[in-house]
N, C-alpha and C. Protein backbone atom coordinates (compact mmCIF):
# COMPACT_ATOMS: atom_id res chain seq x y z
N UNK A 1 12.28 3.86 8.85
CA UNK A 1 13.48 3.90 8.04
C UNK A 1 13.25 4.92 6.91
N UNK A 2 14.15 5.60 6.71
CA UNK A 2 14.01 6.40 5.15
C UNK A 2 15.27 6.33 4.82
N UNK A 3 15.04 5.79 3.13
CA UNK A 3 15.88 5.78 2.07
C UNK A 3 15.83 6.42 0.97
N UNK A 4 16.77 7.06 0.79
CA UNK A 4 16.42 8.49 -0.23
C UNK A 4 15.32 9.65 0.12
N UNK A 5 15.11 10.26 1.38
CA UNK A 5 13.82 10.72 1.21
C UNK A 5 12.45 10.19 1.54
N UNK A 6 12.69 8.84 1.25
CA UNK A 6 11.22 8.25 0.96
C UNK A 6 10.86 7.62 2.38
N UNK A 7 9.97 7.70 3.41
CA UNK A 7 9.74 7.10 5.07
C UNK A 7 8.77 5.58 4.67
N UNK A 8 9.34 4.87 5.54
CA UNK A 8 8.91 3.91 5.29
C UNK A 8 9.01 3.22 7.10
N UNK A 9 7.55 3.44 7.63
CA UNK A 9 7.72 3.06 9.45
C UNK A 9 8.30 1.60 9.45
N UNK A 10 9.08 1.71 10.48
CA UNK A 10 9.65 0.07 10.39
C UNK A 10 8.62 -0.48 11.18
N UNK A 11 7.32 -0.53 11.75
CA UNK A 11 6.18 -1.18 12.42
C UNK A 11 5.39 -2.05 11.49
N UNK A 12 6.08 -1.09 9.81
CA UNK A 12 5.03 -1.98 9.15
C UNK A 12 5.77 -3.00 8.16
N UNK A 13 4.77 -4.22 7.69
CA UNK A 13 5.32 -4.77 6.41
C UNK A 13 5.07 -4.64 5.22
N UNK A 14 5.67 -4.27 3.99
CA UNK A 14 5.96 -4.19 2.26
C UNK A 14 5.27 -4.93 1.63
N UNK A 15 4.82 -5.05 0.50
CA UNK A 15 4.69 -5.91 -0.28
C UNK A 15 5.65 -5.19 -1.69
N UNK A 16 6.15 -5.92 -2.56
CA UNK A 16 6.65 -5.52 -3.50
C UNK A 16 5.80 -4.80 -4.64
N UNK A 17 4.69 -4.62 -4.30
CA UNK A 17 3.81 -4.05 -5.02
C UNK A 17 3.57 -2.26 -4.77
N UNK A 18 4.19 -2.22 -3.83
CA UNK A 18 4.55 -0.81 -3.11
C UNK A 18 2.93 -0.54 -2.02
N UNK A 19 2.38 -1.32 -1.20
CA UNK A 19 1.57 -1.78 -0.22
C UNK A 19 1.64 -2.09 0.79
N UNK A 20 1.44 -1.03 1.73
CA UNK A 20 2.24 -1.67 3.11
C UNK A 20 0.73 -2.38 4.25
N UNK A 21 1.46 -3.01 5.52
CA UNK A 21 0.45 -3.53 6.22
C UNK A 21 0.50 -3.64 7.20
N UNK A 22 0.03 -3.20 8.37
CA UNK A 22 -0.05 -3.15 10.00
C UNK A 22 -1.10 -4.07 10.12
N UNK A 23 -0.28 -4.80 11.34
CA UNK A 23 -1.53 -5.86 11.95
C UNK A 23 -2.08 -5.07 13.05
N UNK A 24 -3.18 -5.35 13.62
CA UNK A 24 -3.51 -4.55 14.45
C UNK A 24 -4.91 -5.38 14.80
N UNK A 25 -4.83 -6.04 15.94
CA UNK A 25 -5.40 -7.73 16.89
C UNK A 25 -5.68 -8.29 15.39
N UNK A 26 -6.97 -8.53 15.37
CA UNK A 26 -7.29 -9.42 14.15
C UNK A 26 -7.09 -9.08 12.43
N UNK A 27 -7.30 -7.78 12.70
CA UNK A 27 -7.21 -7.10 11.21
C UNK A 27 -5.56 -6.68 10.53
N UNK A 28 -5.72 -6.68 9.51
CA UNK A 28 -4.67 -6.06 9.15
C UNK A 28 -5.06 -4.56 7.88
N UNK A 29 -4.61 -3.33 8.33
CA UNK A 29 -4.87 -2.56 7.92
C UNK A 29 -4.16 -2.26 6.51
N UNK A 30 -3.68 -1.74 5.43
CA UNK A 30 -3.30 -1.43 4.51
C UNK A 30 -3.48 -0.27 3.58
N UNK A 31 -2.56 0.03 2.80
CA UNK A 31 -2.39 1.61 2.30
C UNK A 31 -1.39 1.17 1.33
N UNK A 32 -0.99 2.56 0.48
CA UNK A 32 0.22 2.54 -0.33
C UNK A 32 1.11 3.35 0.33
N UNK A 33 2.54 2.54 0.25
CA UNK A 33 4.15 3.42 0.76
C UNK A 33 4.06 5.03 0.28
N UNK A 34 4.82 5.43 0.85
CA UNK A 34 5.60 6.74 0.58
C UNK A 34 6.23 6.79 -1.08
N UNK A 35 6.83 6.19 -1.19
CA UNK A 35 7.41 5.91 -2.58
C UNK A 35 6.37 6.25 -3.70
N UNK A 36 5.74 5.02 -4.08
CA UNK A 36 4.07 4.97 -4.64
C UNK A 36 3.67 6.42 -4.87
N UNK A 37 3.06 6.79 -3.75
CA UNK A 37 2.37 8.43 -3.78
C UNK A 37 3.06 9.29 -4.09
N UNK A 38 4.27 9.42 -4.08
CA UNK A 38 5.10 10.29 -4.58
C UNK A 38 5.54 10.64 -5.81
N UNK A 39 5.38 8.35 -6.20
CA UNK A 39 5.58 8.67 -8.14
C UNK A 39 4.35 9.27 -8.52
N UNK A 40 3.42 8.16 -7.83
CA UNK A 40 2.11 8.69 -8.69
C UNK A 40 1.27 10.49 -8.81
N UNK A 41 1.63 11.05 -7.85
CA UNK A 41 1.80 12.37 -7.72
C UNK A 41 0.19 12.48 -7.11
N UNK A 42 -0.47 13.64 -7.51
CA UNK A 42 -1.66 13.96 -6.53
C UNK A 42 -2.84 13.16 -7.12
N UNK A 43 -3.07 11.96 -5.69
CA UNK A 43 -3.99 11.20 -6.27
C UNK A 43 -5.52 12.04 -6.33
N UNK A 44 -6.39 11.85 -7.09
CA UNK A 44 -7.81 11.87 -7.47
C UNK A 44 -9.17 11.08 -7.37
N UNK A 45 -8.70 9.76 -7.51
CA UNK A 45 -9.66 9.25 -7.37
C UNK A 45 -9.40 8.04 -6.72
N UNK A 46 -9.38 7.18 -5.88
CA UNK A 46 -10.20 5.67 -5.46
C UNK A 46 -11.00 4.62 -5.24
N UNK A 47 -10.84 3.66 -6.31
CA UNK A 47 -11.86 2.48 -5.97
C UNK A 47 -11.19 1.71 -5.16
N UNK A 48 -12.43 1.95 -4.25
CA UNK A 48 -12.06 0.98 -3.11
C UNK A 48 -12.49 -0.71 -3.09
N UNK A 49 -11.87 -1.28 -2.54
CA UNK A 49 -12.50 -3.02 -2.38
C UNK A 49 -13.54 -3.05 -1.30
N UNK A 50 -14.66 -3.28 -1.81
CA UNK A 50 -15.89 -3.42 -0.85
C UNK A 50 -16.12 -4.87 0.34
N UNK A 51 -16.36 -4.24 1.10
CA UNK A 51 -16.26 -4.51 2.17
C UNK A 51 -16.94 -5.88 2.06
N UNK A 52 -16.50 -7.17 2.91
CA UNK A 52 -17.47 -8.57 2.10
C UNK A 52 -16.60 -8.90 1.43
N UNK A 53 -15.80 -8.58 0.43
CA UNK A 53 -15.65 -8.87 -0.78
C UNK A 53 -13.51 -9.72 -0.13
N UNK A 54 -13.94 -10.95 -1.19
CA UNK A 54 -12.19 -11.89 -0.90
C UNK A 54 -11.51 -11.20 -1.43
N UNK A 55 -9.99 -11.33 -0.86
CA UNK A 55 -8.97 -10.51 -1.16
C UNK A 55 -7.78 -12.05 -1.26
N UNK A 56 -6.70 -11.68 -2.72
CA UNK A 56 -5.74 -12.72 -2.86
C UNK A 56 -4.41 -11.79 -2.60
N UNK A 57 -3.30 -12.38 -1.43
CA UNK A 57 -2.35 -11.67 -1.36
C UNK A 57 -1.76 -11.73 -3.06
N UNK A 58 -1.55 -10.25 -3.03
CA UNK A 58 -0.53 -9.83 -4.51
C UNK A 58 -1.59 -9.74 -5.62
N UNK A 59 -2.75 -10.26 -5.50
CA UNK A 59 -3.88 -9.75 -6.69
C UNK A 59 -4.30 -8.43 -6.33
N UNK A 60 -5.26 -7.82 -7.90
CA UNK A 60 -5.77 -6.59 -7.48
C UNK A 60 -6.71 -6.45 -6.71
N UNK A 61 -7.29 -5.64 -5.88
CA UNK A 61 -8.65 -5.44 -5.46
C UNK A 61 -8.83 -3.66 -5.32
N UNK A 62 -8.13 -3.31 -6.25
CA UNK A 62 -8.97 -1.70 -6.52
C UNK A 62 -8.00 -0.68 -7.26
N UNK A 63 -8.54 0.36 -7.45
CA UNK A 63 -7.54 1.07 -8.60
C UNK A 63 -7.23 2.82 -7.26
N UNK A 64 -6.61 2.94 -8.24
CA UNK A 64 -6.34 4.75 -8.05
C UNK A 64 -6.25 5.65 -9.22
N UNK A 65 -5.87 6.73 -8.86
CA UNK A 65 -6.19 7.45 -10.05
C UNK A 65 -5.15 9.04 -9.78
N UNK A 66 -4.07 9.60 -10.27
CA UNK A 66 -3.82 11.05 -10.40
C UNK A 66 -3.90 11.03 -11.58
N UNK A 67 -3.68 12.48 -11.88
CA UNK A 67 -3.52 12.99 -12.80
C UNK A 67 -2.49 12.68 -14.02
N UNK A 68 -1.43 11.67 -13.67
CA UNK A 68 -0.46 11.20 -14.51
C UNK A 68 -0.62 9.85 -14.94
N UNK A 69 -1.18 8.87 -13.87
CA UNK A 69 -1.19 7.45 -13.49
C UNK A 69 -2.82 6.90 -13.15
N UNK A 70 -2.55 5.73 -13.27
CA UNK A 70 -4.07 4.78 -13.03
C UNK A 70 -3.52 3.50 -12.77
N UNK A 71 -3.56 3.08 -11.60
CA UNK A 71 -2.42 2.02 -11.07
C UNK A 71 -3.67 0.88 -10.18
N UNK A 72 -3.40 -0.02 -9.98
CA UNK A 72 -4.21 -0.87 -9.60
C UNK A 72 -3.34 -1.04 -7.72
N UNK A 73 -4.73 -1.19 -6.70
CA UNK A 73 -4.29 -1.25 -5.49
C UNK A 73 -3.78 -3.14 -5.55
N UNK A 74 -2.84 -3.39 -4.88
CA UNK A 74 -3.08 -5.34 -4.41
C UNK A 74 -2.88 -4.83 -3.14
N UNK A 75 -3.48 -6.47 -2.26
CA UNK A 75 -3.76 -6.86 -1.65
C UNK A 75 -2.69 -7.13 -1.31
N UNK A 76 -1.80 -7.05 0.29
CA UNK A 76 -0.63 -7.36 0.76
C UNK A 76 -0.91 -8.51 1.21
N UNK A 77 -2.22 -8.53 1.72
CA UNK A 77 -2.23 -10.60 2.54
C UNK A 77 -3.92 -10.80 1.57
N UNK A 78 -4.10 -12.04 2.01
CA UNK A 78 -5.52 -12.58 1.27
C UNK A 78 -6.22 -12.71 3.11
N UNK A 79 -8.19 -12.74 2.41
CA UNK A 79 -8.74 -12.48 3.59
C UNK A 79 -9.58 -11.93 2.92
N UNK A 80 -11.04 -10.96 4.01
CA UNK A 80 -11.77 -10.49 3.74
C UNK A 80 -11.79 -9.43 4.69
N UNK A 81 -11.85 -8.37 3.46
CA UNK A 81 -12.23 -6.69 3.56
C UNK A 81 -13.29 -6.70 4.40
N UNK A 82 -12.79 -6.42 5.46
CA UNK A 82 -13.51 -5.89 6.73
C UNK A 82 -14.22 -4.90 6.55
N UNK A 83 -13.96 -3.97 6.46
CA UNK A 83 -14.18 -1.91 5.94
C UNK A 83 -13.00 -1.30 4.56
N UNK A 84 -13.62 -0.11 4.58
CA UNK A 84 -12.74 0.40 3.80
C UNK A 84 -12.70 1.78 4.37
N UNK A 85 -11.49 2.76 3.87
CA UNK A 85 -11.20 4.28 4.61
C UNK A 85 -12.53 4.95 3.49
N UNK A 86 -13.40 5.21 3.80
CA UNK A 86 -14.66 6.14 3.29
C UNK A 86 -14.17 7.12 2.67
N UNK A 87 -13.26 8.10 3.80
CA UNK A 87 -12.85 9.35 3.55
C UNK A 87 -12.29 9.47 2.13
N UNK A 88 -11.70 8.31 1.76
CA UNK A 88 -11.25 9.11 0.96
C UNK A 88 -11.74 8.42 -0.74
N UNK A 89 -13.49 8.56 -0.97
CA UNK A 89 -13.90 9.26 -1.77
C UNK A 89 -14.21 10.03 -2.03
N UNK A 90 -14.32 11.16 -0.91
CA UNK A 90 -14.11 12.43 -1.14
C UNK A 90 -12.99 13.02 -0.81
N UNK A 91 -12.40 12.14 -0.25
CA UNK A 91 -10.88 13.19 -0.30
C UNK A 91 -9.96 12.24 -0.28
N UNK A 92 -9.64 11.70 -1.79
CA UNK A 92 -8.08 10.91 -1.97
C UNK A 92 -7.11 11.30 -1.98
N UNK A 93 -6.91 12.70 -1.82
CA UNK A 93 -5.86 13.01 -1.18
C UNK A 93 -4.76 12.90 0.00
N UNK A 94 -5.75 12.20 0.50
CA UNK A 94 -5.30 11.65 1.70
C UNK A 94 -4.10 10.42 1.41
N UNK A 95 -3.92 9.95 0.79
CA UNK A 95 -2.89 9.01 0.69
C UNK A 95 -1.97 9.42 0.60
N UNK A 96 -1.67 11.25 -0.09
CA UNK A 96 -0.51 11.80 -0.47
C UNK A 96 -0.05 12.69 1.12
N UNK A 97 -1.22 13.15 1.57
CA UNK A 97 -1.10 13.69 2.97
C UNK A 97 -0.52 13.14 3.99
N UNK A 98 -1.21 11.97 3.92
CA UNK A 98 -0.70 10.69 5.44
C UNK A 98 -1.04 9.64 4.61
N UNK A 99 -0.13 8.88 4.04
CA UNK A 99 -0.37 7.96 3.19
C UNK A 99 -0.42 6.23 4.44
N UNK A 100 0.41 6.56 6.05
CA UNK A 100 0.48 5.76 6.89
C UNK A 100 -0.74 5.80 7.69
N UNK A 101 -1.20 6.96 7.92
CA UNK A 101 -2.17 7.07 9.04
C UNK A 101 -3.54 7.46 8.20
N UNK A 102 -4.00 8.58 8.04
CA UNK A 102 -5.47 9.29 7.61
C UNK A 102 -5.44 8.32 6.06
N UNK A 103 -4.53 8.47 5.46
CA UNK A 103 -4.61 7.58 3.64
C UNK A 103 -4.59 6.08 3.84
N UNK A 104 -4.91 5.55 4.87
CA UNK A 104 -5.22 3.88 4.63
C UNK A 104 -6.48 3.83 3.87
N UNK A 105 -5.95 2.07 3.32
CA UNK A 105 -7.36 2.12 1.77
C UNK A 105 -8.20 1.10 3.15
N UNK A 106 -7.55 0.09 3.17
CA UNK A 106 -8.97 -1.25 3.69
C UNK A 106 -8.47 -1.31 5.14
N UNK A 107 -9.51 -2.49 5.89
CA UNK A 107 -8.73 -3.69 6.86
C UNK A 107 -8.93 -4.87 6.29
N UNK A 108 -8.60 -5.52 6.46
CA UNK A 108 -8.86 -7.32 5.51
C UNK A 108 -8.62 -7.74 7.15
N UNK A 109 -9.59 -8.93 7.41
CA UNK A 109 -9.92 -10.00 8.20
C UNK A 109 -8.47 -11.25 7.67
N UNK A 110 -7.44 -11.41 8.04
CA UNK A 110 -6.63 -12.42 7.33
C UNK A 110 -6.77 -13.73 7.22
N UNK A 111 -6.48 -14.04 6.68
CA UNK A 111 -7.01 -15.64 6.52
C UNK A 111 -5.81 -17.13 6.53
N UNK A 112 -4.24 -16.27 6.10
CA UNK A 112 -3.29 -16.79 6.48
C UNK A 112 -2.34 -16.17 6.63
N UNK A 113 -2.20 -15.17 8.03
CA UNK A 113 -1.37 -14.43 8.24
C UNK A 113 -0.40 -14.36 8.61
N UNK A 114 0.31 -15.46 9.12
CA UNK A 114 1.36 -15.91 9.52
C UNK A 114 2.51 -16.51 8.23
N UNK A 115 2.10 -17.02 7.57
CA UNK A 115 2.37 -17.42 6.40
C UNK A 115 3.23 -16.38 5.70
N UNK A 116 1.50 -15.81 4.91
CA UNK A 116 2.09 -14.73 4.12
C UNK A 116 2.61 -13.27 4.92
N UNK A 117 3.19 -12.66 6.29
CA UNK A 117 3.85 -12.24 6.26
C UNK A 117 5.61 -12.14 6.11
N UNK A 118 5.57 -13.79 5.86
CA UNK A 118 6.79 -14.01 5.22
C UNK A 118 7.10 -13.58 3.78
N UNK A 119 6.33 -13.29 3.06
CA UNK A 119 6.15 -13.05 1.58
C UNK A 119 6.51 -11.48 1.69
N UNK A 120 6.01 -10.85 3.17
CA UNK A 120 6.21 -8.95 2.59
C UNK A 120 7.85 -8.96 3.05
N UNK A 121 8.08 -7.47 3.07
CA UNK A 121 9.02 -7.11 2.93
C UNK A 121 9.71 -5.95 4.45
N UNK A 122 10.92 -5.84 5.48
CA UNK A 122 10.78 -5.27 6.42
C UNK A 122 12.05 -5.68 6.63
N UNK A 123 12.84 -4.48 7.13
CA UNK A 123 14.06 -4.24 7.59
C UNK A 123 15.31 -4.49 6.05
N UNK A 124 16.40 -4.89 6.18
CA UNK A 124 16.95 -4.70 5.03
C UNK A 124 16.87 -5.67 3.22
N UNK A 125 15.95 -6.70 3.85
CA UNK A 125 15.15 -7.19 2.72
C UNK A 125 14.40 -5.89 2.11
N UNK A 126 13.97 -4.81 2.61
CA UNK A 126 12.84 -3.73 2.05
C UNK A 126 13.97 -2.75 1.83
N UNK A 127 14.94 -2.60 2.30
CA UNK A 127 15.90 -1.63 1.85
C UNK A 127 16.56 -1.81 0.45
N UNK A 128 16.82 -3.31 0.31
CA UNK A 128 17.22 -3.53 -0.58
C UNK A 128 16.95 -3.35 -1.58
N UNK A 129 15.27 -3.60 -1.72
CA UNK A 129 14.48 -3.38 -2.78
C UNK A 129 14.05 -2.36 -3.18
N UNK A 130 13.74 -1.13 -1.92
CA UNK A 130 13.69 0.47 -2.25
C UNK A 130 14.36 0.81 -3.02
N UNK A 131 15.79 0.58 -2.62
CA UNK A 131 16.87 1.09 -3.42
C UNK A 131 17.17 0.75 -4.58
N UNK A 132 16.71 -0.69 -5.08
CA UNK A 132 16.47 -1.03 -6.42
C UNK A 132 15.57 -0.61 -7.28
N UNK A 133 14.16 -0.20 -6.65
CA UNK A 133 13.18 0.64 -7.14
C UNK A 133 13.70 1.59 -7.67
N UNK A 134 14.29 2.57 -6.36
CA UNK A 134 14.42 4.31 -6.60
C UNK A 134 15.53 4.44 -7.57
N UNK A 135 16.19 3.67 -7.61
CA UNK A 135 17.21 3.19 -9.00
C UNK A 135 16.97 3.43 -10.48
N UNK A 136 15.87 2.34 -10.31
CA UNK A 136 15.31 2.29 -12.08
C UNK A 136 14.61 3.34 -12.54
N UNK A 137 13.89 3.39 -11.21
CA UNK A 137 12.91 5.01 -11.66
C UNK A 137 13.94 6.18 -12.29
N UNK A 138 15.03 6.52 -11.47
CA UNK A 138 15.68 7.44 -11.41
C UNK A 138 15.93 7.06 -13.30
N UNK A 139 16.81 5.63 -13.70
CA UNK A 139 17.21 5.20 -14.95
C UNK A 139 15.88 5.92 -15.90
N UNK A 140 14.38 6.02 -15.29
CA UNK A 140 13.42 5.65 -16.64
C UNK A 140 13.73 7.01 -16.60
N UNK A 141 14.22 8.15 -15.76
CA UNK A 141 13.47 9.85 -15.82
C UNK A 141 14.51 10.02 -16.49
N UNK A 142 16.13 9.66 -17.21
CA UNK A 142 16.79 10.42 -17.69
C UNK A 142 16.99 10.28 -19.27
C-alpha cells in the first residue's frame, strides 16, 4: 500500500511506533517503516538489541541515530532476539536504502504471537493511522 508517497508492503504488520514485522516460520523479523526513515533522514548509527536478550512488545530495545534525530527502536511483539542485521554497523544506511529487505534491525523468537498481532496495525486500521501521522507532521513543519 502507499499513502502519500510513503510504501508500506501489505505482507507486513505496524506497530504504532512506526515498526514493522514479517513472520517468517518461527521468527518474526523487524525493521522501521518507510515513513520513520524518511522523517528521520540519513541514518548513522545503530544499537542493536543483542541477541539472547528479552524483548517487551512496544518497549525499547535499541536506539538509532541521523544526523537530525536519536529515536529509540521498540519491539513490535515480545520474545527473544534471535540475531540481529550485523550489516548495519557498518552500514546503517541501510534502513534508508531498503528499510523492508537489506535495513531489517532483529528476528525475535515470539513468545505470544498470536495475541499480540492483534495489537499491530495492517490494511485500513494502518491507513488510517498513516494518514493521521503524515497529518501532524505536515501541522509541526509549517
Amino acid at each position: 500500500m502507499e499513502i502519500e508517497g510513503y510504501i508500506f508492503p501489505d505482507d507486513l504488520c505496524y506497530h504504532k511506533e512506526h515498526f514493522w514485522a514479517r513472520v517468517e516460520g518461527n521468527l518474526v523479523v523487524m525493521g522501521t517503516n518507510d515513513f520513520a526513515q524518511k522523517l528521520a533522514g540519513q541514518i548513522v548509527y545503530v544499537e542493536l538489541p543483542s541477541p539472547g536478550r528479552g524483548v517487551e512488545q512496544g518497549k525499547p530495545c535499541g536506539s538509532m541515530e541521523s544526523g537530525k534525530w536519536v529515536g529509540r527502536i521498540y519491539a513490535p511483539v515480545s520474545g527473544k532476539v534471535e540475531s540481529s542485521n550485523q550489516n548495519l554497523e557498518e552500514n546503517p544506511e541501510l534502513i534508508n536504502e531498503s528499510p523492508y529487505e537489506k535495513g531489517w534491525i532483529c528476528k525475535i523468537s515470539p513468545s505470544n504471537l498470536q495475541e499480540e498481532l492483534k495489537n499491530l496495525l495492517k490494511g485500513e486500521s494502518l491507513f488510517e493511522f498513516m494518514k493521521s501521522e503524515i497529518d501532524r507532521v505536515k501541522k509541526m513543519k509549517k
